[in-house]
Protein backbone atom coordinates (compact mmCIF):
# COMPACT_ATOMS: atom_id res chain seq x y z
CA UNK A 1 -10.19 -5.26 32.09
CA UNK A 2 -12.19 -3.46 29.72
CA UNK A 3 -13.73 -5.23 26.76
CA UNK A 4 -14.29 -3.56 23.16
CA UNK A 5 -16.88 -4.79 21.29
CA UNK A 6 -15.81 -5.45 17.66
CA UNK A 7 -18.15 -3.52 15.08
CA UNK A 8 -18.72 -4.61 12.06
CA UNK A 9 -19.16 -2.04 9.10
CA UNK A 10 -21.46 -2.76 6.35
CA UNK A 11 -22.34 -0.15 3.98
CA UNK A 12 -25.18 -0.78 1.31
CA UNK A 13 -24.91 1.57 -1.88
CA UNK A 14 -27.35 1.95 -4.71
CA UNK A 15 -26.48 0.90 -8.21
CA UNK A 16 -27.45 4.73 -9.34
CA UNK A 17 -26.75 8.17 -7.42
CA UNK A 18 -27.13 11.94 -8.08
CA UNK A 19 -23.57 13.79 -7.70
CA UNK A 20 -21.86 16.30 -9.01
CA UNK A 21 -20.15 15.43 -12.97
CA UNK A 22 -17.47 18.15 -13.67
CA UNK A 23 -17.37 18.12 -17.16
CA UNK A 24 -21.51 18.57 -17.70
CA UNK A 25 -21.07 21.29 -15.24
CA UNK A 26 -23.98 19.70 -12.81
CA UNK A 27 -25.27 17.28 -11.04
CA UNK A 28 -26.47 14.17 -13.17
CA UNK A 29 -27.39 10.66 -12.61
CA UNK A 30 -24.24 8.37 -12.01
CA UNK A 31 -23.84 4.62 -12.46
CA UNK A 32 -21.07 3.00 -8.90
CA UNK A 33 -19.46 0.44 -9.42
CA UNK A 34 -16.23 -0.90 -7.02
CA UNK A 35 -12.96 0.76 -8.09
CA UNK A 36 -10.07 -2.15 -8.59
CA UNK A 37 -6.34 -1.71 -8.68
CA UNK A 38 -5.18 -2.53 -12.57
CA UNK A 39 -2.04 -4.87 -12.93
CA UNK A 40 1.01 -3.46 -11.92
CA UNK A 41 3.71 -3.10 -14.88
CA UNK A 42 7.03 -4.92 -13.92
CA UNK A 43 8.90 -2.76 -16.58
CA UNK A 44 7.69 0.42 -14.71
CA UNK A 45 10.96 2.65 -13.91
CA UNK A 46 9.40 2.46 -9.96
CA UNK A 47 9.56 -1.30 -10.27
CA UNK A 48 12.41 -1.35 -11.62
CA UNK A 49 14.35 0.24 -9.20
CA UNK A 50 12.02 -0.90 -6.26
CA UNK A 51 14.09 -4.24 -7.42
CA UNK A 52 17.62 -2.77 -7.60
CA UNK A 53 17.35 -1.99 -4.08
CA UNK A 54 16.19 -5.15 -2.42
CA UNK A 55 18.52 -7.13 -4.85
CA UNK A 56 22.69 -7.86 -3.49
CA UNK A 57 23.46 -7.87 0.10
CA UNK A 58 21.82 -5.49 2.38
CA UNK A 59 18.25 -6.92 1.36
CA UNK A 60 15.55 -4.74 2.29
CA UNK A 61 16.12 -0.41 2.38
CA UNK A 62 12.70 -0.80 4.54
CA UNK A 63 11.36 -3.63 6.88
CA UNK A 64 9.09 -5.93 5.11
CA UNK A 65 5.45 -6.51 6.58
CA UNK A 66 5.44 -9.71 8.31
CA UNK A 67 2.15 -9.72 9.70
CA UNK A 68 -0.94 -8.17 8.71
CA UNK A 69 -2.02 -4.91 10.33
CA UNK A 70 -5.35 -3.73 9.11
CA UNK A 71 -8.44 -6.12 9.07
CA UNK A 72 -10.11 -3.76 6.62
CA UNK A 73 -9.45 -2.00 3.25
CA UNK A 74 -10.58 1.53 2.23
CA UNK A 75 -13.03 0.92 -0.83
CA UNK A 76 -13.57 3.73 -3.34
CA UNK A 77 -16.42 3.99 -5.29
CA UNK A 78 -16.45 4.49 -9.49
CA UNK A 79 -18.92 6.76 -10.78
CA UNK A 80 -19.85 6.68 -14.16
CA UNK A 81 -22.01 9.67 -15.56
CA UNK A 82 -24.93 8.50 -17.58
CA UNK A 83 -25.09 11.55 -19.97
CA UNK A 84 -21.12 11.89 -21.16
CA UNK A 85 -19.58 8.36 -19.46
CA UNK A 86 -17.10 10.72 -17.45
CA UNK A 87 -15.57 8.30 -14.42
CA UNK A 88 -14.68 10.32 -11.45
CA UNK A 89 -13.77 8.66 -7.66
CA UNK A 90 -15.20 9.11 -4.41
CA UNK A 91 -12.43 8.89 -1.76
CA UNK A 92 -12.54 5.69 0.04
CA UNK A 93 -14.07 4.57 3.42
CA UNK A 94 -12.89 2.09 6.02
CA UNK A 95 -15.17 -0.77 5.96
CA UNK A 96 -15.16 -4.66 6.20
CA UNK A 97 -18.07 -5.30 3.41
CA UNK A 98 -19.66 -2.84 0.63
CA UNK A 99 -22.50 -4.27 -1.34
CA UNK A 100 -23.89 -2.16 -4.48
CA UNK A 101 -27.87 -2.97 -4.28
């Protein structure tokens, strides 16, 4: 039987980067920081209705996750220009630990 080897991804970022800020038109010195989900809004109509369904009988429109499939997260990255504070996102990648240095 063939054995896989489990890699570990670490990815070390620095604390300031050069890209590409779309409202100064250019590339400009950025600030990254870790990009976190905000609290979601029980009142929100998505919520709401997400709710309606599983509530009555019938339970669930879609089986529920029992066990945990992925080991790692995608992580996406903040940047904040330093000349006009614009905050754009860079898409996320598949790792198990990101450390900003």
């Amino acid at each position: 039987m063939l054995e896989l080897k489990k890699r570990v991804i670490i990815m070390n970022v620095p604390r300031t980067i050069r890209a590409y800020c779309p409202r100064c038109n250019m590339h400009t010195e950025h600030t990254v920081s870790l990009y976190k989900e905000g609290k979601r809004r029980a009142l929100a109509k998505g919520e709401r209705h997400h709710e309606r369904e599983k509530k009555g009988y019938g339970g669930q429109k879609y089986p529920m996750l029992r066990r945990k499939a992925k080991t790692t997260k995608k992580q996406t990255l903040k940047l904040r220009c330093k000349k006009c504070g614009y905050i754009s996102h860079r898409k996320g990648v598949r790792l198990r630990r990101l450390t900003i240095e």
